[in-house]
N, C-alpha and C. Protein backbone atom coordinates (compact mmCIF):
# COMPACT_ATOMS: atom_id res chain seq x y z
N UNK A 1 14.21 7.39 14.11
CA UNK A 1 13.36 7.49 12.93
C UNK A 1 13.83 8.68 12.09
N UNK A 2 13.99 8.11 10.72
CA UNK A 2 14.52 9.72 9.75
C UNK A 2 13.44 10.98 9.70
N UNK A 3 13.98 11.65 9.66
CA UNK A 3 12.88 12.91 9.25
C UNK A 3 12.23 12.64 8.01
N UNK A 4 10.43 13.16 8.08
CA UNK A 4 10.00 13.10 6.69
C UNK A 4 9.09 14.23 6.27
N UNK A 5 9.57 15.02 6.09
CA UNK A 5 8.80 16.39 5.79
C UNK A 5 7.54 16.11 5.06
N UNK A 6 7.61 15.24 4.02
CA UNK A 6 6.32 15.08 3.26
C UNK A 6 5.52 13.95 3.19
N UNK A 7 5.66 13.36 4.60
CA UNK A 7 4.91 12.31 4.68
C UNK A 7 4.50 12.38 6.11
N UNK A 8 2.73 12.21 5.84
CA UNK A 8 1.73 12.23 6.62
C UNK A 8 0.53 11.26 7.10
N UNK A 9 0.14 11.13 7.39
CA UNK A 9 -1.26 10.37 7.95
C UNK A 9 -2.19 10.99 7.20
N UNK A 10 -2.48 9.93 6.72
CA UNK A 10 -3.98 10.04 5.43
C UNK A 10 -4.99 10.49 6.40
N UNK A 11 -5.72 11.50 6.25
CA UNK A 11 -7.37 11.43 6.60
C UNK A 11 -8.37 11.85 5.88
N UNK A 12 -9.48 12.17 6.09
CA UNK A 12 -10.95 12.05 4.96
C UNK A 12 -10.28 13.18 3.79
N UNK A 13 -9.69 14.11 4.40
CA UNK A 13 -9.76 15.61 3.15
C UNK A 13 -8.82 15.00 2.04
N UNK A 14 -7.97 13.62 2.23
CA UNK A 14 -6.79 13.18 0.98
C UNK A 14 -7.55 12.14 0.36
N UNK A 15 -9.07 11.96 0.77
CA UNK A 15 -9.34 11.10 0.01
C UNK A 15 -9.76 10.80 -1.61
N UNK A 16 -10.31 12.21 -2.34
CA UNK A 16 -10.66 12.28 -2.94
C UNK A 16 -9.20 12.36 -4.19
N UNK A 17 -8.20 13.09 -3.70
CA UNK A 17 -6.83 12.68 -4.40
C UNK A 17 -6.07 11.46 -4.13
N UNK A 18 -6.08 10.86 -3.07
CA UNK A 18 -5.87 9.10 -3.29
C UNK A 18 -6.81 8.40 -4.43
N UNK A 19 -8.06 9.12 -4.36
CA UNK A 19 -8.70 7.59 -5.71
C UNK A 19 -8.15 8.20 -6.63
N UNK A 20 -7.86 9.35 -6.86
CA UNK A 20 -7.22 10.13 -8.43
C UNK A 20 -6.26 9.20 -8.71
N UNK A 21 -5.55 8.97 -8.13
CA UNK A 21 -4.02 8.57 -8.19
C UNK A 21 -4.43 7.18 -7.88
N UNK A 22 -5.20 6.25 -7.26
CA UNK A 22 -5.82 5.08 -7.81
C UNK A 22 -5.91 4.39 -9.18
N UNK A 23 -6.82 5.23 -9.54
CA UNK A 23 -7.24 5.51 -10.83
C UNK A 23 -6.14 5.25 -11.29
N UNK A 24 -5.24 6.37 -11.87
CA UNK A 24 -4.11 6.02 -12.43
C UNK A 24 -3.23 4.82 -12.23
N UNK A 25 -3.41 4.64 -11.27
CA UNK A 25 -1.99 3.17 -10.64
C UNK A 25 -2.93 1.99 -11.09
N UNK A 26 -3.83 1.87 -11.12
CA UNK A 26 -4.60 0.74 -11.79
C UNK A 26 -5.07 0.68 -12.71
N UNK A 27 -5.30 1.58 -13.74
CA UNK A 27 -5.82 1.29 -14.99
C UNK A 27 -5.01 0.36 -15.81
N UNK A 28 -3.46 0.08 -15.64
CA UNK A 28 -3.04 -0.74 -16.02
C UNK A 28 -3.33 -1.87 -15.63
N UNK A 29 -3.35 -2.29 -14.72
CA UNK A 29 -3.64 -3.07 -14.03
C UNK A 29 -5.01 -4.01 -14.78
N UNK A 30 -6.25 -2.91 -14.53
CA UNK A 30 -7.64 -3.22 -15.04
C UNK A 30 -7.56 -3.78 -16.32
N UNK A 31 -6.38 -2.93 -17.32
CA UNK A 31 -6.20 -2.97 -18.81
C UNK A 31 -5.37 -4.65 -18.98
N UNK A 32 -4.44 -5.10 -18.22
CA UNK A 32 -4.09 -6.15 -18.59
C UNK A 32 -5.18 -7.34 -18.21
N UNK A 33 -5.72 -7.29 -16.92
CA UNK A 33 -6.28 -8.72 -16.28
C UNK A 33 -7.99 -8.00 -16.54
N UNK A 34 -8.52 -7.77 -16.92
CA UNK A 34 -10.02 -7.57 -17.04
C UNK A 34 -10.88 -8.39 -16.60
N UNK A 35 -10.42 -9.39 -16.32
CA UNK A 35 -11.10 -11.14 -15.93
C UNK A 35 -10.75 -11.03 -13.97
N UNK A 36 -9.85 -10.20 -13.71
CA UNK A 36 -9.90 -10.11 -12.95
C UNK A 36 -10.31 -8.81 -11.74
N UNK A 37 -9.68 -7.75 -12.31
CA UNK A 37 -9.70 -6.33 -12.12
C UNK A 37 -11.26 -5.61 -12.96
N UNK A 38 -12.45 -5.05 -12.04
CA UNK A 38 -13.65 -4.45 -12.22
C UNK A 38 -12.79 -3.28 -12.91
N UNK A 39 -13.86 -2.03 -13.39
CA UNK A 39 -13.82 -0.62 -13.98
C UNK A 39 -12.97 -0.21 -12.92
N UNK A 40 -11.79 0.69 -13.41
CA UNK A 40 -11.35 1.43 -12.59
C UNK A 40 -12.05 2.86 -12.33
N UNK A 41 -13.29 2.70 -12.61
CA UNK A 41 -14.13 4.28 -12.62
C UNK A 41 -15.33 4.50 -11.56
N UNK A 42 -14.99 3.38 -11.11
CA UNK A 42 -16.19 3.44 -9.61
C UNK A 42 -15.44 4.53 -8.91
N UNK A 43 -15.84 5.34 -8.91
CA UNK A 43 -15.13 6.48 -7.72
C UNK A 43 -15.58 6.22 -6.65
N UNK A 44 -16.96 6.26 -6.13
CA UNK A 44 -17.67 5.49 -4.90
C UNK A 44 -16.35 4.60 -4.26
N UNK A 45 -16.82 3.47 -4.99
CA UNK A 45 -15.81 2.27 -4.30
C UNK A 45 -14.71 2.28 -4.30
N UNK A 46 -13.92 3.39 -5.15
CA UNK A 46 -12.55 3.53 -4.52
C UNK A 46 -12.80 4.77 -3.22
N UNK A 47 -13.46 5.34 -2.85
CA UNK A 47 -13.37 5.99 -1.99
C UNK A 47 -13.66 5.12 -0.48
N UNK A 48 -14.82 4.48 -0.75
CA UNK A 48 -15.23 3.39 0.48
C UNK A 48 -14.08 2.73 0.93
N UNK A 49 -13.54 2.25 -0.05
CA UNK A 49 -11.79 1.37 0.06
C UNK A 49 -11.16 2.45 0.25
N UNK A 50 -11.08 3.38 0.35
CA UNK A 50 -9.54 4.02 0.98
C UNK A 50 -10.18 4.67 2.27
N UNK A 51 -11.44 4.89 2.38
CA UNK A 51 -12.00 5.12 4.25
C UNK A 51 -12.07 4.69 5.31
N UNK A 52 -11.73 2.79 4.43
CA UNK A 52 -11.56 1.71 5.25
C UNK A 52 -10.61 1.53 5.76
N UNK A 53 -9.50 2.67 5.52
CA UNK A 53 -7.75 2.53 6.05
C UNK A 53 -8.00 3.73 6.99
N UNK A 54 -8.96 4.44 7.10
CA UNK A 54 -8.85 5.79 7.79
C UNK A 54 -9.98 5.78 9.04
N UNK A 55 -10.56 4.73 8.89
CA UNK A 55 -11.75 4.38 10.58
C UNK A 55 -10.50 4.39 11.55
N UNK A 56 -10.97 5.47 12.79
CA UNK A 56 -10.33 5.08 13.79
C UNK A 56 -10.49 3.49 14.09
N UNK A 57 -9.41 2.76 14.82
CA UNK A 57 -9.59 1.33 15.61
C UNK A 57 -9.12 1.29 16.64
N UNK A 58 -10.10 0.17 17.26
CA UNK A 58 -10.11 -0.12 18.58
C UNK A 58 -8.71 -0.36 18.74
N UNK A 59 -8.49 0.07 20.09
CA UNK A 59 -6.50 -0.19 20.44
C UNK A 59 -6.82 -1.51 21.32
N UNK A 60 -7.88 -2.06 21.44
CA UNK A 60 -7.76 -3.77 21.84
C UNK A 60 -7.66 -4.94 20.73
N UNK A 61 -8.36 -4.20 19.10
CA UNK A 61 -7.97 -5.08 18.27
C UNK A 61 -6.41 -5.22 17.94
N UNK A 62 -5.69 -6.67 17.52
CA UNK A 62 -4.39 -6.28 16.88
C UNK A 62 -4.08 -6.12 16.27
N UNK A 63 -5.37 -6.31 14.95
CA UNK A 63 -4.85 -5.50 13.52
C UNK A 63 -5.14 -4.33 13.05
N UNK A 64 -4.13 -3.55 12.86
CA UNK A 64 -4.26 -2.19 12.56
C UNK A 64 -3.91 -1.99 10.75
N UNK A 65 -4.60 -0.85 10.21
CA UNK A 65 -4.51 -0.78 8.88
C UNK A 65 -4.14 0.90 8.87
N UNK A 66 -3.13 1.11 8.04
CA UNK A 66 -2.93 2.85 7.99
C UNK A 66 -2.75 2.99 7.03
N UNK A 67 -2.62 4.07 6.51
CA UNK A 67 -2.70 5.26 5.47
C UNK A 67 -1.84 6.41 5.26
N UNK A 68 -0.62 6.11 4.87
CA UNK A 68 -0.21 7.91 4.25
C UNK A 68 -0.14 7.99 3.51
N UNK A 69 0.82 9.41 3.34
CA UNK A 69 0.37 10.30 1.85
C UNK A 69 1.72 10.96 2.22
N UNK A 70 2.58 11.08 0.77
CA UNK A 70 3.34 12.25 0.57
C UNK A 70 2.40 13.18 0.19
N UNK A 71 2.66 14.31 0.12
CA UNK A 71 2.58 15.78 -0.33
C UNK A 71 3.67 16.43 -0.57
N UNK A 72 3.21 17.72 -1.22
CA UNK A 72 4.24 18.68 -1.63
C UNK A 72 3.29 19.93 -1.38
N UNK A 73 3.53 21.30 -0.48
CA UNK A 73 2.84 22.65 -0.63
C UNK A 73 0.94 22.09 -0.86
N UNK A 74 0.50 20.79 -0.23
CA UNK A 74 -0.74 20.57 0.06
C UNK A 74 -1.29 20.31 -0.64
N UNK A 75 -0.37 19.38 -1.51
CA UNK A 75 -1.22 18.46 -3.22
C UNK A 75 -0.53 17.15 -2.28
N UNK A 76 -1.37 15.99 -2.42
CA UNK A 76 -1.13 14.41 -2.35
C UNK A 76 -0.28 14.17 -3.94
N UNK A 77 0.97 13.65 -3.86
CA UNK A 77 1.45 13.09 -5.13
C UNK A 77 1.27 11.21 -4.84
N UNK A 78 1.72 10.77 -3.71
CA UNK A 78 0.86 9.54 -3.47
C UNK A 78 1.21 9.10 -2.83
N UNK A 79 0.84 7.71 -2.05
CA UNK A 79 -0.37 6.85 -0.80
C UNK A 79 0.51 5.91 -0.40
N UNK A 80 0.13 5.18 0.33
CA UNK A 80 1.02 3.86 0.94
C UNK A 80 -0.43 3.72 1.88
N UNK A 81 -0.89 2.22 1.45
CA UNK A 81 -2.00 1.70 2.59
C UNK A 81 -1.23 0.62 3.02
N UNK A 82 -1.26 0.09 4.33
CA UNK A 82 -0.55 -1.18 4.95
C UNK A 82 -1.50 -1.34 5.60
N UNK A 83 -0.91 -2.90 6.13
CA UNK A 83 -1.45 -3.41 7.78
C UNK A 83 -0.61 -3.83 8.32
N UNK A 84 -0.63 -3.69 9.80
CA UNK A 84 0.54 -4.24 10.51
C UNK A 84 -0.25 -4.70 11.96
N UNK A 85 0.08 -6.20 11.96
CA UNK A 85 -0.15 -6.47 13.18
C UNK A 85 0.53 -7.94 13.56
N UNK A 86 0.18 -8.07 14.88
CA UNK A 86 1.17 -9.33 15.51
C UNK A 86 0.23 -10.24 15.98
N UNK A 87 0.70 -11.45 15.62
CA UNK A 87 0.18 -12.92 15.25
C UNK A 87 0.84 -13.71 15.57
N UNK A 88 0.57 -14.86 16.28
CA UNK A 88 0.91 -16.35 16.58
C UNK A 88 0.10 -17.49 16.31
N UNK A 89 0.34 -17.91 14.91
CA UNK A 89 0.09 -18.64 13.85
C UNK A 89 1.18 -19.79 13.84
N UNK A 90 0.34 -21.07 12.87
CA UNK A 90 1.46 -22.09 12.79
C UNK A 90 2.22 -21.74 11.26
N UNK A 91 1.21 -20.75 10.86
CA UNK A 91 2.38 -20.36 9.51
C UNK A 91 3.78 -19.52 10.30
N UNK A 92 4.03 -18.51 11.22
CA UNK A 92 4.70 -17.37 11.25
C UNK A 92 5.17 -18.01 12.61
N UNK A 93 4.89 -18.94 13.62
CA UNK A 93 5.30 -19.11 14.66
C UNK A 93 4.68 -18.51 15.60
N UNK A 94 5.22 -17.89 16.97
CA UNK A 94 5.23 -17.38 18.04
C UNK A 94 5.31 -16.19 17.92
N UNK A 95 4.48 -15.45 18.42
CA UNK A 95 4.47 -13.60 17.96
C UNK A 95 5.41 -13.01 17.07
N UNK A 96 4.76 -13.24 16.08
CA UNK A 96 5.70 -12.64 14.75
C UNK A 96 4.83 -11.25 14.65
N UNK A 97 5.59 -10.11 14.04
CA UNK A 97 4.47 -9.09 13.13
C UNK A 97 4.49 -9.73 11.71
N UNK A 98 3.30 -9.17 11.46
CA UNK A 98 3.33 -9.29 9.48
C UNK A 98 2.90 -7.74 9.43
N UNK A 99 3.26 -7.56 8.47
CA UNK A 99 2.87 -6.30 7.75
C UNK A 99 2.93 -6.32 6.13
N UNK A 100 1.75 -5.80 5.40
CA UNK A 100 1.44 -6.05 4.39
C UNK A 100 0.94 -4.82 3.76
N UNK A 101 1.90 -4.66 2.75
CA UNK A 101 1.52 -3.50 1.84
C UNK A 101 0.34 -3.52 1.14
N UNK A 102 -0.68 -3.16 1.31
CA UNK A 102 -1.86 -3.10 0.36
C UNK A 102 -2.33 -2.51 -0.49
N UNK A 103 -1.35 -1.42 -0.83
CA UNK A 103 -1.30 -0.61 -2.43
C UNK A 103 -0.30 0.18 -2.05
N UNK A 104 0.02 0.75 -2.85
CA UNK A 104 1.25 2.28 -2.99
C UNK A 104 0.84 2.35 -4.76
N UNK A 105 0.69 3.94 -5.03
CA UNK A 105 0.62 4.52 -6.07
C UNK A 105 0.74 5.87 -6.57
N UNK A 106 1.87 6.07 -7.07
CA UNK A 106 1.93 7.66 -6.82
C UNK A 106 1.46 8.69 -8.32
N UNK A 107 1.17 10.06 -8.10
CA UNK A 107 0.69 10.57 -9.35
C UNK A 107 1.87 10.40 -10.37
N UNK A 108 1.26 10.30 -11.38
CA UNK A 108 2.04 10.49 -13.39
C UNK A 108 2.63 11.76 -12.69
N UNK A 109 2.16 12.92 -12.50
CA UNK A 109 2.92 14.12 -12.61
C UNK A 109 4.26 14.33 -11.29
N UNK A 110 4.26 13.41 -10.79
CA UNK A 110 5.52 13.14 -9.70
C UNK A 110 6.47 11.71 -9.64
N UNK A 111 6.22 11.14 -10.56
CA UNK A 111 6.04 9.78 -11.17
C UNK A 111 7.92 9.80 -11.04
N UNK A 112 8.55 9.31 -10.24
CA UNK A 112 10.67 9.40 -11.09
C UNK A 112 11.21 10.24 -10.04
N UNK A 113 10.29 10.60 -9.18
CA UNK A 113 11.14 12.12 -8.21
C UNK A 113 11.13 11.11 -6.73
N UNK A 114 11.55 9.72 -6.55
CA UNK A 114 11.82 9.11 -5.25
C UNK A 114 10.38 9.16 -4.38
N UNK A 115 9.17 9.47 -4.83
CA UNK A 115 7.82 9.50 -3.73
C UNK A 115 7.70 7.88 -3.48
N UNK A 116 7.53 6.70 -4.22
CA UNK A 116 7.52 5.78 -3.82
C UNK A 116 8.51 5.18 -2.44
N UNK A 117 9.95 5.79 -2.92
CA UNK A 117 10.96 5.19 -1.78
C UNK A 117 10.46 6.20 -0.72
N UNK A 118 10.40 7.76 -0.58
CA UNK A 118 9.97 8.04 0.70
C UNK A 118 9.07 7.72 1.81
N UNK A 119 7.95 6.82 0.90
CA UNK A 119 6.27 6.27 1.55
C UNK A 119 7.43 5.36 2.03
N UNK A 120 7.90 4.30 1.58
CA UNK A 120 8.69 2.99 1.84
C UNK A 120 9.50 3.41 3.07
N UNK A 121 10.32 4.12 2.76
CA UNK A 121 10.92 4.57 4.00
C UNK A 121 10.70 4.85 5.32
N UNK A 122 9.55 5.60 5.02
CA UNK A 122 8.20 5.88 6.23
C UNK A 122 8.16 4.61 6.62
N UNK A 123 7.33 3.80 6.17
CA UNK A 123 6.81 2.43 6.49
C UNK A 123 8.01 1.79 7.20
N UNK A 124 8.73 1.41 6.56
CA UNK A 124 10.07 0.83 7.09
C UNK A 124 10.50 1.24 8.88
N UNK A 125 10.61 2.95 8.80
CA UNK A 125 10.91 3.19 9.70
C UNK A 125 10.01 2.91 11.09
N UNK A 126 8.42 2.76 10.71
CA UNK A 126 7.04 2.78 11.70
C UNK A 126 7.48 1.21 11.94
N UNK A 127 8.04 -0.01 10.75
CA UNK A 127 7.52 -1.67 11.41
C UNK A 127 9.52 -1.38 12.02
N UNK A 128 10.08 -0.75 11.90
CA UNK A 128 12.10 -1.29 12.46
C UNK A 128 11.77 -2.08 13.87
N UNK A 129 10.88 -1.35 14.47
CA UNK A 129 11.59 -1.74 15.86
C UNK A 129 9.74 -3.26 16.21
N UNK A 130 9.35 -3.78 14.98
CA UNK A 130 8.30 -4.51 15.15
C UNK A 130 9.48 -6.33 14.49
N UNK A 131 9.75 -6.72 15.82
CA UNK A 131 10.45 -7.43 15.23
C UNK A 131 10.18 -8.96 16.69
N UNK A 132 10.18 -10.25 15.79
CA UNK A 132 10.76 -10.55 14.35
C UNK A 132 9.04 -10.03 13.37
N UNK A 133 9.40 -9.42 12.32
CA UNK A 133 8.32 -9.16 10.81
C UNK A 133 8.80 -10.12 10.11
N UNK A 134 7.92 -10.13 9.45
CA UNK A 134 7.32 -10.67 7.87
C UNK A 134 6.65 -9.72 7.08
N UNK A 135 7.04 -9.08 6.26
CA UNK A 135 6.62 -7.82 5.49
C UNK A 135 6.51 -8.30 4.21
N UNK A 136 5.38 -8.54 3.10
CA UNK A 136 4.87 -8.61 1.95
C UNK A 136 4.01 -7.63 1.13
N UNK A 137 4.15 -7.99 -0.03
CA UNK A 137 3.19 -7.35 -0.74
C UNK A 137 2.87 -8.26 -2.15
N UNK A 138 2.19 -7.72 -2.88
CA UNK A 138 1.34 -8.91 -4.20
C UNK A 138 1.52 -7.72 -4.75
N UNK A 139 2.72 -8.13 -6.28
CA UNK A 139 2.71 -6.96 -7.24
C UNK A 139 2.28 -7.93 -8.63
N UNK A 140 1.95 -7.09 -9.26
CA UNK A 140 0.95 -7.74 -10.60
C UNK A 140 2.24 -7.60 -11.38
N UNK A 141 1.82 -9.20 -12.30
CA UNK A 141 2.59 -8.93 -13.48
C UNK A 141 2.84 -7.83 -14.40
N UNK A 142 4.04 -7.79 -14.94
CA UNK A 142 4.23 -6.73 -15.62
C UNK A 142 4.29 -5.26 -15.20
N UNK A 143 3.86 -5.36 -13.98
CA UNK A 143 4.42 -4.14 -13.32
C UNK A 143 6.18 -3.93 -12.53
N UNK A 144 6.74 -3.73 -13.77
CA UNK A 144 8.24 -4.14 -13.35
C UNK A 144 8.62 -2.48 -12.41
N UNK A 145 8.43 -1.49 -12.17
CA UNK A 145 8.23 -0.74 -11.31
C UNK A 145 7.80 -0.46 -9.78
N UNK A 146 7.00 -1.97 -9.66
CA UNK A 146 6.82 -2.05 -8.24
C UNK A 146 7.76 -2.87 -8.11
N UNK A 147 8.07 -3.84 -8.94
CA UNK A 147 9.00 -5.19 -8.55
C UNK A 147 10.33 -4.71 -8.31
N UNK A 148 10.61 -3.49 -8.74
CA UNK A 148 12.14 -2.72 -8.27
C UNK A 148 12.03 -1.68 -6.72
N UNK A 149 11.26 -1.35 -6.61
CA UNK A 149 10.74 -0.87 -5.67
C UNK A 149 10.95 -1.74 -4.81
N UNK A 150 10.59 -2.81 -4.72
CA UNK A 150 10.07 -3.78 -3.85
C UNK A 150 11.88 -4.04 -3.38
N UNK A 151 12.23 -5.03 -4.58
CA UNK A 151 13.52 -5.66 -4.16
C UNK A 151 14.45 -4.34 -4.06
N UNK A 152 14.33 -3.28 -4.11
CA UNK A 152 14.97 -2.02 -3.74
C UNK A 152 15.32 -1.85 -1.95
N UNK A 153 13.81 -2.63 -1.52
CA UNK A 153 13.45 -2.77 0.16
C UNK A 153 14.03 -4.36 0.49
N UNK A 154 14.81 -4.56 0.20
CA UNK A 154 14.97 -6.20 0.18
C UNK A 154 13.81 -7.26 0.44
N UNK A 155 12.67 -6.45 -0.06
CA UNK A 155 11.51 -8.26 -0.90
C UNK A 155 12.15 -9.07 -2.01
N UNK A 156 12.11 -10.20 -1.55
CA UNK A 156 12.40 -11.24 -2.50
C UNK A 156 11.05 -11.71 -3.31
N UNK A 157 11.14 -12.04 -4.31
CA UNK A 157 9.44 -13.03 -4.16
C UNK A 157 9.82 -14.40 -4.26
N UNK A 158 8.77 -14.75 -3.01
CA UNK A 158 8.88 -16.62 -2.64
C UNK A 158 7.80 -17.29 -2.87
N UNK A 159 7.35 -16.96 -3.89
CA UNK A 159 5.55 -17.55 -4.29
C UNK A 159 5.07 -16.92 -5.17
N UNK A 160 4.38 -17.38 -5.99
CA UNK A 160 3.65 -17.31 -6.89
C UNK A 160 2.06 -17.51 -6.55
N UNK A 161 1.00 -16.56 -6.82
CA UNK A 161 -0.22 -16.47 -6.41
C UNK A 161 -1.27 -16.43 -7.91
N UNK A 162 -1.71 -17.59 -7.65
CA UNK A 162 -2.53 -17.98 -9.15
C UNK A 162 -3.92 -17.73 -8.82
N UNK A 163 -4.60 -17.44 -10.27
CA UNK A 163 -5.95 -17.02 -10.05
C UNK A 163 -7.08 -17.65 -11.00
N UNK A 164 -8.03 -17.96 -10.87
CA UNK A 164 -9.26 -18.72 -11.93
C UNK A 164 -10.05 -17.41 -11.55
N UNK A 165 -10.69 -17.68 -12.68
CA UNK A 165 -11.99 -16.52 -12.45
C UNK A 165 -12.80 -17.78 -13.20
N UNK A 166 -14.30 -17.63 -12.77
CA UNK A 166 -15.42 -18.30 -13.33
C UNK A 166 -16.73 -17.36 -13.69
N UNK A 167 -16.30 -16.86 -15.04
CA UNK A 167 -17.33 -16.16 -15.66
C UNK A 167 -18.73 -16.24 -16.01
């Protein structure tokens, strides 16, 4: 496993700078699909949602959900939430892992300085030896920044995920 000086295990004290940096990574988000994406200003509920990656879990369940955080000198610049667990499904076969990125977002003010590829890297290095994986993630249109990111990690995208809303 590579060394990672600035990447850590999320717990309660990074929570309040993960929704910061929430906030930011989704207001675009909120701003394009509104039909789909609520206020990005519930602070509450972005905090509830990022505590939900930080409950200890039972080591008899098999799905596990984690949480890090780069830092720099004890500022969060930003997050990586996943899940990773192993499944024998008729989608994936016979004990496959999946692991599924469930956000990454890093601050505007660290925004170009490689924090995204280091979280990635992290991750990468925690599922290497979880094999055979299936590793995904759901990046929103127009976010051509995750979509380089992504195929940066060799994700392809093999699907298209459509949405109705009924107002």
């Amino acid at each position: 496993m590579a060394h990672h000086t600035n990447i850590i295990a999320a717990n309660i004290c990074h929570v309040e700078a993960m929704a910061h940096i929430f906030q930011q990574g989704q207001k675009p988000h909120h701003e394009r699909f509104p039909d789909i994406f609520g206020p990005a200003d519930n602070v509450q509920a972005i905090i509830s949602y990022m505590r939900g990656f930080l409950k200890p879990r039972n080591p008899f369940r098999e799905q596990r959900n984690f949480a890090i955080v780069w830092q720099d000198e004890g500022k969060v610049g930003g997050y990586l939430l996943y899940q990773l667990y192993q499944t024998s499904n008729i989608f994936y076969g016979k004990d496959h892992w999946v692991n599924f990125v469930e956000d990454i977002a890093v601050d505007e003010s660290v925004r170009g300085k490689g924090v995204a590829s280091q979280l990635m890297d992290y991750m990468a290095d925690v599922i290497e030896d979880c094999t055979p994986c299936i590793a995904s993630a759901n990046v929103w249109r127009g976010n051509e920044a995750s979509e380089a990111l992504f195929e940066k990690y060799g994700y392809s995208a093999l699907s298209k995920t459509y949405y109705r809303t009924n107002q």
